[in-house]
N, C-alpha and C. Protein backbone atom coordinates (compact mmCIF):
# COMPACT_ATOMS: atom_id res chain seq x y z
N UNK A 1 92.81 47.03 87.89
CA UNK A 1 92.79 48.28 87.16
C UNK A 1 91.99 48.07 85.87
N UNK A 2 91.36 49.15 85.52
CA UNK A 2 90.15 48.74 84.46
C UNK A 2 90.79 49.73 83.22
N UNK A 3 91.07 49.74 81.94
CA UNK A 3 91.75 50.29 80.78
C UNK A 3 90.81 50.90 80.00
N UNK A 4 90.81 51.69 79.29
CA UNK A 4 90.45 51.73 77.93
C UNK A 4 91.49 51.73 76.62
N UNK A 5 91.30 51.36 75.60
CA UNK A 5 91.99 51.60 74.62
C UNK A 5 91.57 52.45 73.32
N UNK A 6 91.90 53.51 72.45
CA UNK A 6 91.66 54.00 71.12
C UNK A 6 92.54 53.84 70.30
N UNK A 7 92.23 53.22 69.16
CA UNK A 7 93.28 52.95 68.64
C UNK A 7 92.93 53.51 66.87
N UNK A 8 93.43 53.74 66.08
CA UNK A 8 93.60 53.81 64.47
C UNK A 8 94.73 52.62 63.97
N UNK A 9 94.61 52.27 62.53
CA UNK A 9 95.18 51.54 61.80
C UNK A 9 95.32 52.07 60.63
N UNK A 10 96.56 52.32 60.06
CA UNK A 10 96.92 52.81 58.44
C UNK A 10 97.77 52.31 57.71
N UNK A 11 97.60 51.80 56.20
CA UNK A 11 96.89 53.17 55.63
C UNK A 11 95.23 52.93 55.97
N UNK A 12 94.57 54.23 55.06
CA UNK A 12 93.61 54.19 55.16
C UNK A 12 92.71 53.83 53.63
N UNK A 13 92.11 53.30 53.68
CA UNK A 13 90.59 53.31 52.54
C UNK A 13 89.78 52.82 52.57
N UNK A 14 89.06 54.34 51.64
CA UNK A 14 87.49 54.69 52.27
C UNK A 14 86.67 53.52 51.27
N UNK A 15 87.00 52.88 50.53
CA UNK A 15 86.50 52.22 49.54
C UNK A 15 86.29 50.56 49.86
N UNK A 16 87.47 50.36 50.51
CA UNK A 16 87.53 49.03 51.05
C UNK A 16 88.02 48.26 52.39
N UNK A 17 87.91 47.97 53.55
CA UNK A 17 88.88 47.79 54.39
C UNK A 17 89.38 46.70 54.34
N UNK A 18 90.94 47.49 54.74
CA UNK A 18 92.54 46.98 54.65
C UNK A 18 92.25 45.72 54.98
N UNK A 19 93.79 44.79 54.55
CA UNK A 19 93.09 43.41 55.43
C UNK A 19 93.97 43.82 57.46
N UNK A 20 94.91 44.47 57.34
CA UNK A 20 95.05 45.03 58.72
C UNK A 20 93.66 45.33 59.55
N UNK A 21 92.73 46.19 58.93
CA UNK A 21 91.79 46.95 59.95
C UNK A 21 90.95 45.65 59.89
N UNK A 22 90.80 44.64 58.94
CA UNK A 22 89.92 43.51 59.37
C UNK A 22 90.18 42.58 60.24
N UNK A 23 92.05 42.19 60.49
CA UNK A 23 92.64 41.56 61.60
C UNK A 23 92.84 42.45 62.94
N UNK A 24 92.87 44.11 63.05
CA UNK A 24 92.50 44.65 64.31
C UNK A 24 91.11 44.16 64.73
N UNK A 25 90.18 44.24 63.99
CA UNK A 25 88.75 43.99 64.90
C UNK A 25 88.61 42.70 65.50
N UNK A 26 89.23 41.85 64.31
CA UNK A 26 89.00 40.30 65.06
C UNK A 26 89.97 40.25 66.05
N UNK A 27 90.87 40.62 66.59
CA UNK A 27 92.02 40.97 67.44
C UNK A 27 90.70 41.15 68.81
N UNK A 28 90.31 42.38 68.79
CA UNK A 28 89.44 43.42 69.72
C UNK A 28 88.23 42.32 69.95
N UNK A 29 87.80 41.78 68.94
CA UNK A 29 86.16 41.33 69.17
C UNK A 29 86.96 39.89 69.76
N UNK A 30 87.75 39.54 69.44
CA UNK A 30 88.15 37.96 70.35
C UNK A 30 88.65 38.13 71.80
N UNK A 31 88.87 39.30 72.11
CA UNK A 31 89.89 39.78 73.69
C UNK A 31 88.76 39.47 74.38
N UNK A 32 88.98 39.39 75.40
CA UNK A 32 88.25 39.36 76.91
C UNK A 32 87.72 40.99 77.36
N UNK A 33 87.01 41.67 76.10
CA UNK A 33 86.94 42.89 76.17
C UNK A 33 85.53 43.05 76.50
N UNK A 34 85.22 44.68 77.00
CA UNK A 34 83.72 44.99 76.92
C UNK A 34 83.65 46.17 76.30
N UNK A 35 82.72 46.67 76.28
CA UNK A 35 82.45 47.94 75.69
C UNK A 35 83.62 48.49 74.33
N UNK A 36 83.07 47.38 73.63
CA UNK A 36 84.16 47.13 72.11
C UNK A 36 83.62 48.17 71.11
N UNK A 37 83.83 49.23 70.28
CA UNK A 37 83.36 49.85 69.64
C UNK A 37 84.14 50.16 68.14
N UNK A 38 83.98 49.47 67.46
CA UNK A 38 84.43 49.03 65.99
C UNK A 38 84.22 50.03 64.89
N UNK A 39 84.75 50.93 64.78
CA UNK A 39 84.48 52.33 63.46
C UNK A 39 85.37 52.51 62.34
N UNK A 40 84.95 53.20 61.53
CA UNK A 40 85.50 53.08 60.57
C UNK A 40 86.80 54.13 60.20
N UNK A 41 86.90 54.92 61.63
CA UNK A 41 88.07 55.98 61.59
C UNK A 41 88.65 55.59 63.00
N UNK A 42 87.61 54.76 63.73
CA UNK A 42 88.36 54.76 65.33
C UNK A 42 87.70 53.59 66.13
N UNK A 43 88.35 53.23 67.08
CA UNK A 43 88.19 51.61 67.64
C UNK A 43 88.58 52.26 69.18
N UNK A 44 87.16 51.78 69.98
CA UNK A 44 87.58 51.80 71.30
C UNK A 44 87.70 50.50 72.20
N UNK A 45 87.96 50.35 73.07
CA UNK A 45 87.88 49.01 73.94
C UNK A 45 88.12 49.26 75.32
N UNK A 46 87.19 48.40 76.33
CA UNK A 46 87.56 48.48 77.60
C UNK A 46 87.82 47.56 78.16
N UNK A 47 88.38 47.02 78.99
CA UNK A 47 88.44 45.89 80.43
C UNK A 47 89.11 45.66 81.25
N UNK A 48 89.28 44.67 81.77
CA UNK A 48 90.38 44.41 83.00
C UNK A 48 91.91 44.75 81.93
N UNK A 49 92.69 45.59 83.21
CA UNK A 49 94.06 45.88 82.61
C UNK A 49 94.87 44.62 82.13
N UNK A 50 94.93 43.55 82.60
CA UNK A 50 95.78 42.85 81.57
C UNK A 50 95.26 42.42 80.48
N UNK A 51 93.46 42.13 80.28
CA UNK A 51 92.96 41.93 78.98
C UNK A 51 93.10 42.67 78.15
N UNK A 52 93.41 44.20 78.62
CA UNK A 52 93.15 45.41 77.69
C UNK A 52 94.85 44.84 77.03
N UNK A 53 95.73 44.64 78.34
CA UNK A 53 97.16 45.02 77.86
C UNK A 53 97.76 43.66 76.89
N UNK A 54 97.11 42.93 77.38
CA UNK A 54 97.07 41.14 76.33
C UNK A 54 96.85 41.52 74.66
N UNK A 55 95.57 41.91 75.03
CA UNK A 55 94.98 42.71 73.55
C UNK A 55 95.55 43.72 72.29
N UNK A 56 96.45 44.89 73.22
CA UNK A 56 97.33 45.62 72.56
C UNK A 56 98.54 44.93 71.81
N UNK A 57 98.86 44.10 72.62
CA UNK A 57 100.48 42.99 72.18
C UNK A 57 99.60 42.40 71.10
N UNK A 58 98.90 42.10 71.20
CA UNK A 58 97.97 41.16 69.41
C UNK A 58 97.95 41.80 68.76
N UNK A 59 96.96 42.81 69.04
CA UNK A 59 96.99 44.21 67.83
C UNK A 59 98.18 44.66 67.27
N UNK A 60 98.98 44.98 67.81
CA UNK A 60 100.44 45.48 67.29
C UNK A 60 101.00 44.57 66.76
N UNK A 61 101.37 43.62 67.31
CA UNK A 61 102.06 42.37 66.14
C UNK A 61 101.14 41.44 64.86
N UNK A 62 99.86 41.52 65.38
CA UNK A 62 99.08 40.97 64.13
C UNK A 62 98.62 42.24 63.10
N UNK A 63 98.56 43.56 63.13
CA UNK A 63 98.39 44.23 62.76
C UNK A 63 99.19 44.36 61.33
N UNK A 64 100.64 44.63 62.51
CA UNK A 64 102.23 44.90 61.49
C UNK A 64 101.94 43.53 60.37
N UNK A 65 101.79 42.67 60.76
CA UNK A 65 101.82 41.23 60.37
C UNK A 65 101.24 41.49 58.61
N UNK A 66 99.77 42.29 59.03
CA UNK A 66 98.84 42.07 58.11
C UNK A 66 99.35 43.18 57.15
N UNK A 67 100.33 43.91 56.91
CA UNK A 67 100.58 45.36 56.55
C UNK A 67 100.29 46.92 56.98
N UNK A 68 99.58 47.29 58.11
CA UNK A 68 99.95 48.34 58.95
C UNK A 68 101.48 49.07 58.62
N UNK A 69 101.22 50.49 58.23
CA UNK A 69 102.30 51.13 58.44
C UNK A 69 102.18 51.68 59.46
N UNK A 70 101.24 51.98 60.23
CA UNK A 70 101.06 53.08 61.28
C UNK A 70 100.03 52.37 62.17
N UNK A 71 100.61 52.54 63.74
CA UNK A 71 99.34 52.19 64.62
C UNK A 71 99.56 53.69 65.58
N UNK A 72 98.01 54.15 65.54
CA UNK A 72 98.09 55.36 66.80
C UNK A 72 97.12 54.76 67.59
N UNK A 73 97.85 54.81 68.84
CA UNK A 73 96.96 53.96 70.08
C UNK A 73 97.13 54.96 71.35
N UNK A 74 95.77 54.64 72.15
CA UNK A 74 95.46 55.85 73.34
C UNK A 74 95.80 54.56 74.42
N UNK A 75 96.39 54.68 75.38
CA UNK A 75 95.10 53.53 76.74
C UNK A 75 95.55 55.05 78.08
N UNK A 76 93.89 54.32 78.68
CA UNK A 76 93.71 55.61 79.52
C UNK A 76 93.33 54.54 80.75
N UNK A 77 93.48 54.71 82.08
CA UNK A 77 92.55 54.49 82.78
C UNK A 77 91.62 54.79 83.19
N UNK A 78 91.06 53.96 83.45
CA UNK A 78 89.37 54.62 83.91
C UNK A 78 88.80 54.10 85.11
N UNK A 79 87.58 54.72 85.47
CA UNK A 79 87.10 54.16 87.01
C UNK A 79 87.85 55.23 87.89
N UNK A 80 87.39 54.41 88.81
CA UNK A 80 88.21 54.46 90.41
C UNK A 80 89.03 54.60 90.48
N UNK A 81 90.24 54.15 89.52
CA UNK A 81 91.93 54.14 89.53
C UNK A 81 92.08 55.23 89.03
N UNK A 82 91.57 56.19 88.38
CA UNK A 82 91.57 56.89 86.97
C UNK A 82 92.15 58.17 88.54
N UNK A 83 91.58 58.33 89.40
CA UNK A 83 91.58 59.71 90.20
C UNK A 83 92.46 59.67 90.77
């Protein structure tokens, strides 16, 4: 099964990023991910379902870790499985 993920990290500021949103990316850019897309309001990610689902368990606990009050996270399937 192939995943996507969207995710946000808060709080937010526009001035500097959090040290949270700097431990989500390195989270995302170290996974066994593809089509990684790193923004400054929104973070997508795709791959095999347990990399995607490996990936989320990091994010959420290294996130909280770093000070995250808030995680809003999407996962969708996609592909072939998706229908």
């Amino acid at each position: 099964m192939r995943l996507r993920v969207e995710f946000t990290t808060e709080p937010f500021d526009l001035d500097e990023a959090p040290a949270h949103a700097l431990v989500a990316r390195q989270v995302i850019e170290a996974a066994e991910l593809d089509a990684v897309d790193v923004g400054p309001f929104g973070n997508t990610a795709e791959g095999d379902g347990d990399a995607v689902l490996t990936a989320v368990d990091a994010l959420l606990r290294r996130t909280l870790e770093a000070g995250a009050t808030r995680i809003s996270l999407q996962v969708n399937v996609v592909g072939e499985d998706a229908e």
